[in-house]
Protein backbone atom coordinates (compact mmCIF):
# COMPACT_ATOMS: atom_id res chain seq x y z
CA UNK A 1 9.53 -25.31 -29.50
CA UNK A 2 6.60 -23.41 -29.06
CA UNK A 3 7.73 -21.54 -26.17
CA UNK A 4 10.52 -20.39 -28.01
CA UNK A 5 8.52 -18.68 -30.47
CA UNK A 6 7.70 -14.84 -29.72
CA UNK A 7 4.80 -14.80 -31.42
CA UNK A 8 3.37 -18.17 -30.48
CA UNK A 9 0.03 -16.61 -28.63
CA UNK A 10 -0.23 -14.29 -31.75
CA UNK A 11 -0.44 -16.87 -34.08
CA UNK A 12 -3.79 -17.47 -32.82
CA UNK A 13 -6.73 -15.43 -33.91
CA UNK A 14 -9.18 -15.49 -30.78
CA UNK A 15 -6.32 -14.37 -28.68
CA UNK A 16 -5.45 -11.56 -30.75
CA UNK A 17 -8.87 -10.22 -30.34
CA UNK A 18 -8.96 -10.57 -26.73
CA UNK A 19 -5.79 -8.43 -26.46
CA UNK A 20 -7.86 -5.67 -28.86
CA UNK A 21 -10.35 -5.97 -26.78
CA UNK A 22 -8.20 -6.10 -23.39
CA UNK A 23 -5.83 -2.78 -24.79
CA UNK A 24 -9.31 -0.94 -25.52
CA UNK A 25 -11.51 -1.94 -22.30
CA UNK A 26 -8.20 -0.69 -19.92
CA UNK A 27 -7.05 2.10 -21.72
CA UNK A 28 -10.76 3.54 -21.86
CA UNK A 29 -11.07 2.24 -18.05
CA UNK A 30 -7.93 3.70 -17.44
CA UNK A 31 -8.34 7.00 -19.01
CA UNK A 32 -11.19 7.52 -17.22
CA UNK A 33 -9.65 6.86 -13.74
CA UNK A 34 -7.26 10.13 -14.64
CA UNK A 35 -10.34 12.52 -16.40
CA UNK A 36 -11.84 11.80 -12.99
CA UNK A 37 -8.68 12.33 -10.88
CA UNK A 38 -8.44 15.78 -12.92
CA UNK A 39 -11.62 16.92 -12.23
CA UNK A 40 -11.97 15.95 -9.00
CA UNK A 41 -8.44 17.67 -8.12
CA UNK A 42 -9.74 20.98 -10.32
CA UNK A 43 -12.77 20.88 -7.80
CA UNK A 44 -10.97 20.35 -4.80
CA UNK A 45 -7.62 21.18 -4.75
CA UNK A 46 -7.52 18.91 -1.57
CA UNK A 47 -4.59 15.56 -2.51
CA UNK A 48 -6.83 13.89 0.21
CA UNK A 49 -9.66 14.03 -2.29
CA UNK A 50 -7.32 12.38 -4.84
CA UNK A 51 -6.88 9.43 -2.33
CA UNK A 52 -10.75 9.38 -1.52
CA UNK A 53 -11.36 8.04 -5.36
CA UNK A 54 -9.10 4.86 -4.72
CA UNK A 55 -10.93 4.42 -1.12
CA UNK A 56 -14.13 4.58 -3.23
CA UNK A 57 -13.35 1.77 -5.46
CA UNK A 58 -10.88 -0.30 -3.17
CA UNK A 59 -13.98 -0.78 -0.63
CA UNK A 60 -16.29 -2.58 -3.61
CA UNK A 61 -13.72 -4.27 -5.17
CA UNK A 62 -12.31 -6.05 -2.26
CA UNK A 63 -15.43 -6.77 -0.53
CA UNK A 64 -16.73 -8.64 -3.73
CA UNK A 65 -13.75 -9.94 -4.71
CA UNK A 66 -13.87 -13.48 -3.86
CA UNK A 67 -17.51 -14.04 -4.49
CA UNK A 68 -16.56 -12.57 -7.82
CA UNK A 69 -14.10 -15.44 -8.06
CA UNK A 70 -16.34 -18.16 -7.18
CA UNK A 71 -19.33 -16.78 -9.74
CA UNK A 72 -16.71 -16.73 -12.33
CA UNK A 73 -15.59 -20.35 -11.73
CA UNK A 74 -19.14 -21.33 -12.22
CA UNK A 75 -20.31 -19.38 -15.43
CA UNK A 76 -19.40 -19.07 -18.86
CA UNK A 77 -16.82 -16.69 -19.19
CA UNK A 78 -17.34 -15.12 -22.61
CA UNK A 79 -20.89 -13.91 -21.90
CA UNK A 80 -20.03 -12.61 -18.30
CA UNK A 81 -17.08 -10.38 -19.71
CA UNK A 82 -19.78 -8.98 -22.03
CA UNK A 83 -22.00 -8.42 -19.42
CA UNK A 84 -19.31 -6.36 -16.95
CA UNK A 85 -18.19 -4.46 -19.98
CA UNK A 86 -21.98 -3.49 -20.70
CA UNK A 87 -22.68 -2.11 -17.06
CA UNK A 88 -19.47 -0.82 -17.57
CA UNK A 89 -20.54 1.35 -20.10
CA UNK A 90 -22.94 2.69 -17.97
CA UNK A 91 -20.74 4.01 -15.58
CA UNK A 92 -18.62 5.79 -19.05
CA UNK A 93 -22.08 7.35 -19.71
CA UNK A 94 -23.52 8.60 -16.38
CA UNK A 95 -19.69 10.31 -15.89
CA UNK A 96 -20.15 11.83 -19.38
CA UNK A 97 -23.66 13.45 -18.56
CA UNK A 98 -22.43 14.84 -15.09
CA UNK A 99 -19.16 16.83 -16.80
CA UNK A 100 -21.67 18.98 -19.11
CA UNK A 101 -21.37 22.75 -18.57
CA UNK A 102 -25.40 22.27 -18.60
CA UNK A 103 -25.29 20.30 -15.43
CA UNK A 104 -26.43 23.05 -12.92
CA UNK A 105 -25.47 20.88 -9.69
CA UNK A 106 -23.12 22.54 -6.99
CA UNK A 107 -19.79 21.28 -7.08
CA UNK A 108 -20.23 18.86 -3.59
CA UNK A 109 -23.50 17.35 -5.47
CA UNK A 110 -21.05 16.54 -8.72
CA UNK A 111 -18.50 15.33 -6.71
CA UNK A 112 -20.73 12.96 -4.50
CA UNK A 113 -22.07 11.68 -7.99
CA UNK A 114 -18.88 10.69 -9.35
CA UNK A 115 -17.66 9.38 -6.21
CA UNK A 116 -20.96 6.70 -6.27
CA UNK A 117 -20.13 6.09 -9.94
CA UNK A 118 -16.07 5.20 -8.67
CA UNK A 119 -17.83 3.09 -6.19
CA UNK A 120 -20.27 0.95 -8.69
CA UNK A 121 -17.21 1.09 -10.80
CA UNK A 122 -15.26 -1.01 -8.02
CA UNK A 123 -18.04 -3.57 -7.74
CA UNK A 124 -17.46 -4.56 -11.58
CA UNK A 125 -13.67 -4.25 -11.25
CA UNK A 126 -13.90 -7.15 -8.70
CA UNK A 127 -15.25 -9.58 -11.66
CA UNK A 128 -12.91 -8.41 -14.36
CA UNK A 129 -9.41 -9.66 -13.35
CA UNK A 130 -11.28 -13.01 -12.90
CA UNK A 131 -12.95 -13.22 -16.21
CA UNK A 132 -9.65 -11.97 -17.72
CA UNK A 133 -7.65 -14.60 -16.06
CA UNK A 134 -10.07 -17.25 -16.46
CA UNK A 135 -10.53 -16.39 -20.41
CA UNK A 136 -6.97 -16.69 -21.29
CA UNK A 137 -6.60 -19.92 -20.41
CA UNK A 138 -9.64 -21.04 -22.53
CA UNK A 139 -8.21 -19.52 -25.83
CA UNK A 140 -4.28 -20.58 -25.67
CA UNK A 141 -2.47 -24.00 -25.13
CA UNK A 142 -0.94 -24.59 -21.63
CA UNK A 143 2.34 -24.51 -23.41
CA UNK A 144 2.02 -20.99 -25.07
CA UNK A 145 0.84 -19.71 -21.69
CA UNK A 146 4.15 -17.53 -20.72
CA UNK A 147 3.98 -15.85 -24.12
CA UNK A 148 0.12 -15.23 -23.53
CA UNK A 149 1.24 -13.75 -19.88
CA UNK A 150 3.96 -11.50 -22.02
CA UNK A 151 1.79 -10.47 -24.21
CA UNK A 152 -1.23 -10.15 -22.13
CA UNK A 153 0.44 -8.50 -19.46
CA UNK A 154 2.69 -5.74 -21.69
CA UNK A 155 -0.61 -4.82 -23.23
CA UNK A 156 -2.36 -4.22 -20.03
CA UNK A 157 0.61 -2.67 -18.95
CA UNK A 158 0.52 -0.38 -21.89
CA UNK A 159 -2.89 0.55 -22.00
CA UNK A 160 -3.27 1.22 -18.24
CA UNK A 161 -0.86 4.08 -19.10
CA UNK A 162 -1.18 5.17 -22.32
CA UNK A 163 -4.78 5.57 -21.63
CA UNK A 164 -4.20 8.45 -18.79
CA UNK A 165 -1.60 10.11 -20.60
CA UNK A 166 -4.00 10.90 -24.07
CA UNK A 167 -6.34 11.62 -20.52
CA UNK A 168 -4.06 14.33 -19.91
CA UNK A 169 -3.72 15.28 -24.21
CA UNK A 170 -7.17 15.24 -24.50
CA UNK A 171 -8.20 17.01 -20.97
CA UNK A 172 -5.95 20.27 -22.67
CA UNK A 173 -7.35 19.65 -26.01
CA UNK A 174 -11.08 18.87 -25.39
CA UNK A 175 -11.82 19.18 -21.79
CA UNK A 176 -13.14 16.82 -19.64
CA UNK A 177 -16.90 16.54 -21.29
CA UNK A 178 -15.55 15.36 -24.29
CA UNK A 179 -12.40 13.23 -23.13
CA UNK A 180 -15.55 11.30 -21.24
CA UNK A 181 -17.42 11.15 -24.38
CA UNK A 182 -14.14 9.45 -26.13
CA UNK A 183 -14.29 6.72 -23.37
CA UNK A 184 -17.85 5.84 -23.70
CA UNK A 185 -16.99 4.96 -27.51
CA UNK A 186 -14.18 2.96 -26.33
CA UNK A 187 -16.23 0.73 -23.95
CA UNK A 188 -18.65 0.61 -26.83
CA UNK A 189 -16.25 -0.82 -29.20
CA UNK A 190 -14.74 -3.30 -26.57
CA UNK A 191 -18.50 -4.91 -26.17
CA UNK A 192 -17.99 -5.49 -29.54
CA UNK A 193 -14.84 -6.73 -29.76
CA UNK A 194 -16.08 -8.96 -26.68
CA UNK A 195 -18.92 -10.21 -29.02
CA UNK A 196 -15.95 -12.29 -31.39
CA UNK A 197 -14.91 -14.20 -28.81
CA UNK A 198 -16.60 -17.83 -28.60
CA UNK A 199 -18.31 -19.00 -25.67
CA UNK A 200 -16.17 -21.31 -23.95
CA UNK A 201 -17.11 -24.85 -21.77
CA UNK A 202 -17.52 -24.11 -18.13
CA UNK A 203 -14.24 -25.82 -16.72
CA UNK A 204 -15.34 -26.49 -12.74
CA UNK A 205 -16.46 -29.44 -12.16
CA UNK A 206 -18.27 -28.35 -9.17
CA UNK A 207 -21.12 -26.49 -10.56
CA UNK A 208 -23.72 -25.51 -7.62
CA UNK A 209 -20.71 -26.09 -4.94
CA UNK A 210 -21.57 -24.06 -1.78
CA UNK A 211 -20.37 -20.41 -2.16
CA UNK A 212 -18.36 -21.07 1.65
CA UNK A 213 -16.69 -23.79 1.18
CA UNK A 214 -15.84 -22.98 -2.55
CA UNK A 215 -14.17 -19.99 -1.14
CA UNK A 216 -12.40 -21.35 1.06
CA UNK A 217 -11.09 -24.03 -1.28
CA UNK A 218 -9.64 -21.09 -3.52
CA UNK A 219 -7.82 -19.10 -0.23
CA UNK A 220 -6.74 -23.01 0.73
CA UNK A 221 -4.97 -23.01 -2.19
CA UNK A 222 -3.23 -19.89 -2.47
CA UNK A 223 -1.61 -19.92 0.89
CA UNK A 224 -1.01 -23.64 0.61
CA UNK A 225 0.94 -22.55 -2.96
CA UNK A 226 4.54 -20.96 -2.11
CA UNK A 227 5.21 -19.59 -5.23
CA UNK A 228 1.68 -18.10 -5.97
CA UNK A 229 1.92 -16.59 -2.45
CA UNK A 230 4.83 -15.05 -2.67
CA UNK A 231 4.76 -13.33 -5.78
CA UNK A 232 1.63 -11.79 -4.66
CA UNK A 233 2.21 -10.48 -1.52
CA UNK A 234 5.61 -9.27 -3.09
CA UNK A 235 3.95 -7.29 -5.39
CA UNK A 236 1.03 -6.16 -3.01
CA UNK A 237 3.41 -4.80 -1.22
CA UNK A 238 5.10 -2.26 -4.27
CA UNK A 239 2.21 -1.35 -5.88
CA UNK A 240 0.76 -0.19 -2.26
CA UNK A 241 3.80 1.71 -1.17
CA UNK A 242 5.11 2.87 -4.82
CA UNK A 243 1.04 4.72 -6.00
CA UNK A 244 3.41 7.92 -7.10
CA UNK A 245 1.27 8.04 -9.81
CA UNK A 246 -1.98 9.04 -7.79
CA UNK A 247 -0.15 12.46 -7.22
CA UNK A 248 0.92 13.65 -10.56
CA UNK A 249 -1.48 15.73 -10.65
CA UNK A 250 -0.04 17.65 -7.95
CA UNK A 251 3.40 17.09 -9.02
CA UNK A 252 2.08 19.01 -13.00
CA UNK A 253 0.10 21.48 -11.17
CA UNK A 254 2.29 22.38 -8.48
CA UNK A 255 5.81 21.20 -8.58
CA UNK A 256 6.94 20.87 -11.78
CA UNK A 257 4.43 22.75 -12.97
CA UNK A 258 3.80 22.04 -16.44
CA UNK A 259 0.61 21.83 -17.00
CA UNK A 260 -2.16 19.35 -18.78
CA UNK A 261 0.65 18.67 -21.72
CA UNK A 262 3.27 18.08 -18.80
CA UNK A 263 0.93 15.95 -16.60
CA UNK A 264 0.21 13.74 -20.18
CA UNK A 265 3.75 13.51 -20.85
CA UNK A 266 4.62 11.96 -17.46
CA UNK A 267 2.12 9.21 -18.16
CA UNK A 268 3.48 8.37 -20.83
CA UNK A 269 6.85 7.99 -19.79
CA UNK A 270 5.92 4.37 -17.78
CA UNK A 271 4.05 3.53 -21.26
CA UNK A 272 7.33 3.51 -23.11
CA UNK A 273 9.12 1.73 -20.83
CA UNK A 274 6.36 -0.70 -20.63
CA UNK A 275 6.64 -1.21 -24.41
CA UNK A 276 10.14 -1.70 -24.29
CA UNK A 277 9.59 -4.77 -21.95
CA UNK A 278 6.81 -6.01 -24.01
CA UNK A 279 9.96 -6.54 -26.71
CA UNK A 280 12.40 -7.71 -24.59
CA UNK A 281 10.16 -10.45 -22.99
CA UNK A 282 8.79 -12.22 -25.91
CA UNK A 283 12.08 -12.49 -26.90
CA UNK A 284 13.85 -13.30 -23.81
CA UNK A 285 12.14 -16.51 -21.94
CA UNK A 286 11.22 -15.09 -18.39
CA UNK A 287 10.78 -18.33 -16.76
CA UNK A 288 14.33 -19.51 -15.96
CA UNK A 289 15.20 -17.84 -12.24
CA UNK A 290 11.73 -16.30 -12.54
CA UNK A 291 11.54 -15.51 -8.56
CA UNK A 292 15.34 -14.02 -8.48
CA UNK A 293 13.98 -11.74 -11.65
CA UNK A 294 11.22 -10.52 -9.61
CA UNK A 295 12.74 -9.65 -7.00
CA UNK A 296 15.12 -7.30 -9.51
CA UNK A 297 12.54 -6.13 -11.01
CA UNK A 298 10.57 -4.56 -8.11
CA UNK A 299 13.98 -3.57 -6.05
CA UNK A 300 14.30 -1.50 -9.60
CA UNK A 301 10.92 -0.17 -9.26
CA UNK A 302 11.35 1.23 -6.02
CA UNK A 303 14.29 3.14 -7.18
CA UNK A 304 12.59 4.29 -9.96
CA UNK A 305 9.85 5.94 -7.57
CA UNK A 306 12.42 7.34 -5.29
CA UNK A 307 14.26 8.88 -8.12
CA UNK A 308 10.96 10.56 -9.08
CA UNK A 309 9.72 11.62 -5.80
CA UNK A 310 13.24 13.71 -5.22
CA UNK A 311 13.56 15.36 -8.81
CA UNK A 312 12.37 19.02 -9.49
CA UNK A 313 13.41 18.85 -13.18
CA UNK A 314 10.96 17.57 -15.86
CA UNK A 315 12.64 15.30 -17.81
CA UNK A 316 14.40 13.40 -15.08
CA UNK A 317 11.38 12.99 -13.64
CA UNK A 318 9.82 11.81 -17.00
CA UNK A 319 13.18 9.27 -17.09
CA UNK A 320 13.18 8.53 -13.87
CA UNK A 321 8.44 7.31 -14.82
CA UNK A 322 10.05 5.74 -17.81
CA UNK A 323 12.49 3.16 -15.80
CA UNK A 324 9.44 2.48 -13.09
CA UNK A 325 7.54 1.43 -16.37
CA UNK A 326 9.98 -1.39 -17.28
CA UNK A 327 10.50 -3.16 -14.12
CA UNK A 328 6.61 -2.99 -13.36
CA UNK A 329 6.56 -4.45 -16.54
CA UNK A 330 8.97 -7.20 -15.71
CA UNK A 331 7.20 -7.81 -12.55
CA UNK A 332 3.80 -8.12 -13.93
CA UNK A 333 4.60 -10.78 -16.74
CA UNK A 334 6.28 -12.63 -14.31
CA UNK A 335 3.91 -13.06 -11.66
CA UNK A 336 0.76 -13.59 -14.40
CA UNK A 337 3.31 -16.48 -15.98
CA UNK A 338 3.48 -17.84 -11.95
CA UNK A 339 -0.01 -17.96 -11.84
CA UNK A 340 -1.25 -19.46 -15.09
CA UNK A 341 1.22 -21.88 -14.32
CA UNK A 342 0.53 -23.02 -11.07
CA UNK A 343 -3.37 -22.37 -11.18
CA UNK A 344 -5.65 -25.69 -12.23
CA UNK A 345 -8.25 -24.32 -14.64
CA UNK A 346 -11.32 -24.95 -12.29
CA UNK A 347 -9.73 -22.57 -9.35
CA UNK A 348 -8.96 -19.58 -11.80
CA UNK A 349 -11.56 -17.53 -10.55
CA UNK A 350 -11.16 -17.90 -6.99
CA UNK A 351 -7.36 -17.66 -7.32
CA UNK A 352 -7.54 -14.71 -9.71
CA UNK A 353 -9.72 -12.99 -7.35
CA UNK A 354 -7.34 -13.54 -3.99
CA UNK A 355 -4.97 -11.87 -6.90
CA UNK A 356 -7.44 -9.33 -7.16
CA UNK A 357 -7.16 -8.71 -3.67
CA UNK A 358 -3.76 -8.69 -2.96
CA UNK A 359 -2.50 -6.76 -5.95
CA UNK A 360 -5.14 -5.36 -8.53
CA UNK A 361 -6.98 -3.38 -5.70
CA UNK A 362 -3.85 -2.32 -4.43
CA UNK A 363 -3.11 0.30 -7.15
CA UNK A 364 -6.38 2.23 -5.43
CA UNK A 365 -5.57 1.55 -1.65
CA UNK A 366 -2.14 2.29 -3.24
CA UNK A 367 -3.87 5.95 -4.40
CA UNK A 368 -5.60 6.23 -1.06
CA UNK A 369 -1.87 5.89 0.83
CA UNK A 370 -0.24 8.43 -0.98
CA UNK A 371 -2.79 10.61 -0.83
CA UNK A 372 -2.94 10.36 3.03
CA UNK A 373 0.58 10.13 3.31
CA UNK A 374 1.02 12.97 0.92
CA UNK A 375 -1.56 15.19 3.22
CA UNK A 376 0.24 14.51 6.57
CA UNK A 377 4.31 14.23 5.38
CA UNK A 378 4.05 16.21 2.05
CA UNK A 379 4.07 15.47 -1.68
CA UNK A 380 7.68 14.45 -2.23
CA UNK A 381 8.20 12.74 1.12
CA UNK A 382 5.23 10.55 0.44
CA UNK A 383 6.77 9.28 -2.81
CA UNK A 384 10.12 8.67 -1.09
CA UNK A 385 8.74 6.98 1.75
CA UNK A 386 6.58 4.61 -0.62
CA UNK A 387 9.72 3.44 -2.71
CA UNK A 388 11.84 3.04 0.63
CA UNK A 389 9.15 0.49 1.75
CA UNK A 390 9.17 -1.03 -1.79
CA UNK A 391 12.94 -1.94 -1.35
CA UNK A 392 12.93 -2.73 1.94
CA UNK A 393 10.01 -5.02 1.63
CA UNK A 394 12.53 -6.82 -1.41
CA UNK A 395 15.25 -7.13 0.85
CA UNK A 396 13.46 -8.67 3.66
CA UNK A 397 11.74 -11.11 1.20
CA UNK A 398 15.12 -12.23 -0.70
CA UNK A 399 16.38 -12.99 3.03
CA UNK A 400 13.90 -14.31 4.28
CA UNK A 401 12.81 -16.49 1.47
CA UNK A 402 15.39 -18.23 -0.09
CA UNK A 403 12.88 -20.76 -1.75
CA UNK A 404 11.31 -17.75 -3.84
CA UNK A 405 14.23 -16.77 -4.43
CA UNK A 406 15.27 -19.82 -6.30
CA UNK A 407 12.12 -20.24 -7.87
CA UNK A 408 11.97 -21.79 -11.47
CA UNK A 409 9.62 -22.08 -13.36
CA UNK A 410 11.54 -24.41 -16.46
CA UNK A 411 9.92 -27.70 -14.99
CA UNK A 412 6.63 -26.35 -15.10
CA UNK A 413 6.92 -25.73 -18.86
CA UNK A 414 8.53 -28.70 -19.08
CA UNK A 415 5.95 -30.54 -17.94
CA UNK A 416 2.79 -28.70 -20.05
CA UNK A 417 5.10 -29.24 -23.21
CA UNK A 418 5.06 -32.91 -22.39
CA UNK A 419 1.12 -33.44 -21.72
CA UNK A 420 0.76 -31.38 -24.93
C-alpha cells in the first residue's frame, strides 16, 4: 500500500521540487532570522532587544493571518507563492545594503531599519504557511499525504535549523555583509525553483465569498474540529514556553562562551536530531496512536529544554539541542499529518492560517517571552521555566483530554485509501 511506502511522496516529481524549493526558501529565511539576531545582539548587548525582533514580526503576522488564509483560499496558489517569495527577496536585499561597512548611519538608525524590514517580513510570513499548506495538497494524492507531512515537515524542520547554524559558520567566516549576500541568492534560486511548479485549479468553491463570514467559516471549523484543536493549542503552547533558542546567542557569548563556531554548532545540534526523525518517520507509520505520540513527543521536548537551560558544559548542552530536535520533529509531522487529514481542500487557507496563529507565530512571541523572561528572571531560569510550562501544559492536556489522547488517525487513511 501506498502508505507503506517511504518514498511514496518522492516518487513524484512536482513534489520533490517543492521540498527544494521549501529546504531553500526556510533555510535562507531562517538564516537570516539568526544574521539579524547576531547583529542586533552585537549592537545592543540588551537580550530584550533579542525578544523585540520576534515582537516585530509576531505583530504582522498575526494581525494578517487570517485574511491571509481567506486570500489564499481564493487564488491560485502557485503564482501567489512566487509572488511572497519575490517581495521576499526584497526584504534579503534591503538587509544586505544596510550591513555594509559603507553605510554611515548611527547604530539606533540601523537598528530601526532592520527592525521595519522584521516587521514587512512578518506581513509575508502570514501568507506563506497558507500557500505551503494549501500547495501540498494540490501536488500529492490524499493517500500519500502522511508521507508528504514526513517529508515536508523533516525538511522544514531541517532547514529552519541548519540554516542558522551555517548563520553562525558563515557570521565567523564572512561576517554579516556577506552571510546576507548568501541569503539573497538563496531567495533568488527558490523563485526559481517556485517557477517549476504548475499552476494549480483554484479548489473553493466560494470564489468572491465575503471576507467576514469566510473567516469565520474557517475559525468555525477549527474549534468545532477536536483533533485539529488540540494538536494546535498543544503545540502553541511548547513552542511559546520552550523559544531557548532565541537566547543562544547569549548562552555562546556569555555562558558557555564559545564563540561564533560554538553558537553554529549549537544550531546544529536540533538539525541532526531533526534528520534522524526524518528517517525514522518515513519508515515508521506515525498515524496509529498519533495523539498519545504527541503528547510524548512534546513531554520529551520540554525535557530537552530544561536539560539545556541547566548545563554549563558544551557538549551536553549541544546533546541535550540535539534530543529537543527529535521530538520537535516528531511533534511537527504529526500535527501537519492531523491537519491534512482532517482539513477539506477549500478551508486550507483559513485553517492553515488559524495554524499560523496558534503555532507558526509562536516561535517569535516564543523569542519575545524568553527574551522578557530572560531580562527579569535571568538567562538560565528563563529556559527552565519555559520547559516546566511545556510539561506541565502535557500533563494537564493528557488528563484532561482523554479523547486526544486516544486519537487515531488509521480510519482516516483508511478511508482516503478507499475513495482513491
Amino acid at each position: 500500500m501506498a502508505k507503506r511506502d517511504p518514498y511514496a511522496a518522492l516518487r513524484i516529481k512536482e513534489f520533490n521540487i517543492f521540498l527544494a524549493l521549501r529546504f531553500v526558501l526556510v533555510f535562507a529565511w531562517s538564516m537570516q532570522f539568526i544574521v539579524v539576531e547576531w547583529q542586533v545582539y552585537s549592537l545592543t548587548k540588551d537580550p530584550l532587544s533579542l525578544g523585540l525582533i520576534g515582537l516585530m514580526e509576531i505583530i504582522p503576522a498575526l494581525g494578517m493571518a487570517l485574511f491571509a488564509g481567506h486570500i489564499v483560499d481564493q487564488k491560485e496558489k502557485r503564482n501567489l507563492f512566487l509572488c511572497i517569495i519575490a517581495l521576499f527577496s526584497l526584504i534579503s536585499l534591503g538587509l544586505f545594503l544596510i550591513s555594509s561597512d559603507s553605510i554611515s548611519w548611527d547604530k539606533k538608525t540601523i537598528l530601526y531599519s532592520i527592525y521595519a524590514f522584521v516587521f514587512f517580513g512578518g506581513l509575508l510570513r502570514s501568507f506563506f504557511g497558507p500557500t505551503i499548506f494549501s500547495l501540498i495538497a494540490l501536488i500529492v494524492p490524499k493517500k500519500v499525504y502522511p508521507n508528504a507531512a514526513t517529508w515536508s515537515s523533516s525538511t522544514w524542520q531541517m532547514a529552519s535549523i541548519l540554516g542558522p547554524a551555517i548563520g553562525g559558520f558563515t557570521i565567523n567566516w564572512i561576517g554579516v555583509h556577506w552571510s546576507l549576500c548568501i541569503i539573497f541568492i538563496l531567495v533568488m534560486i527558490a523563485l526559481f525553483l517556485g517557477s517549476l511548479i504548475g499552476k494549480k485549479p483554484v479548489m473553493n468553491p466560494k470564489i468572491g465569498e465575503p471576507v467576514l463570514q469566510s473567516l469565520k467559516e474557517g475559525v468555525r471549523f477549527v474549534f468545532n474540529t477536536k483533533a485539529i484543536l488540540g494538536a494546535l493549542t498543544l503545540d502553541m503552547v511548547a513552542v511559546l514556553f520552550g523559544g531557548a533558542v532565541a537566547l543562544l546567542p547569549i548562552f555562546a557569548q556569555d555562558i558557555l562562551k564559545v564563540g561564533s563556531e560554538g553558537f553554529g554548532i549549537l544550531r546544529a545540534a536540533p538539525a541532526v536530531g531533526a534528520f534522524l526523525t526524518m528517517l525514522i518517520t518515513a519508515y515508521i507509520p506515525i498515524s496509529k496512536n498519533a495523539g498519545l505520540k504527541l503528547l510524548i513527543a512534546i513531554f520529551g521536548f520540554g525535557l530537552s529544554i530544561i536539560a539545556f537551560g541547566l548545563s554549563t558544559v558544551f557538549w551536553v548542552s549541544v546533546v541535550a539541542l540535539f534530543f529537543s530536535g527529535v521530538t520537535d520533529g516528531v511533534s511537527m509531522v504529526i500535527r501537519q499529518t492531523i491537519l491534512q487529514l482532517k482539513t477539506p481542500d477549500h478551508m486550507r487557507g483559513r485553517v492553515a492560517s488559524v495554524n499560523t496563529m496558534f503555532v507558526g507565530s509562536s516561535n517569535e512571541l516564543g523569542a519575545f517571552e524568553s527574551g522578557v523572561t530572560a531580562k527579569l528572571m535571568g538567562t538560565v531560569t528563563a529556559v527552565v521555566f519555559g520547559g516546566s510550562m511545556t510539561i506541565l501544559t502535557v500533563l494537564t492536556t493528557g488528563i484532561i483530554s482523554p479523547s486526544f489522547r486516544k486519537l487515531d488517525l488509521e480510519s482516516d487513511l483508511d478511508a482516503h485509501e478507499k475513495s482513491e
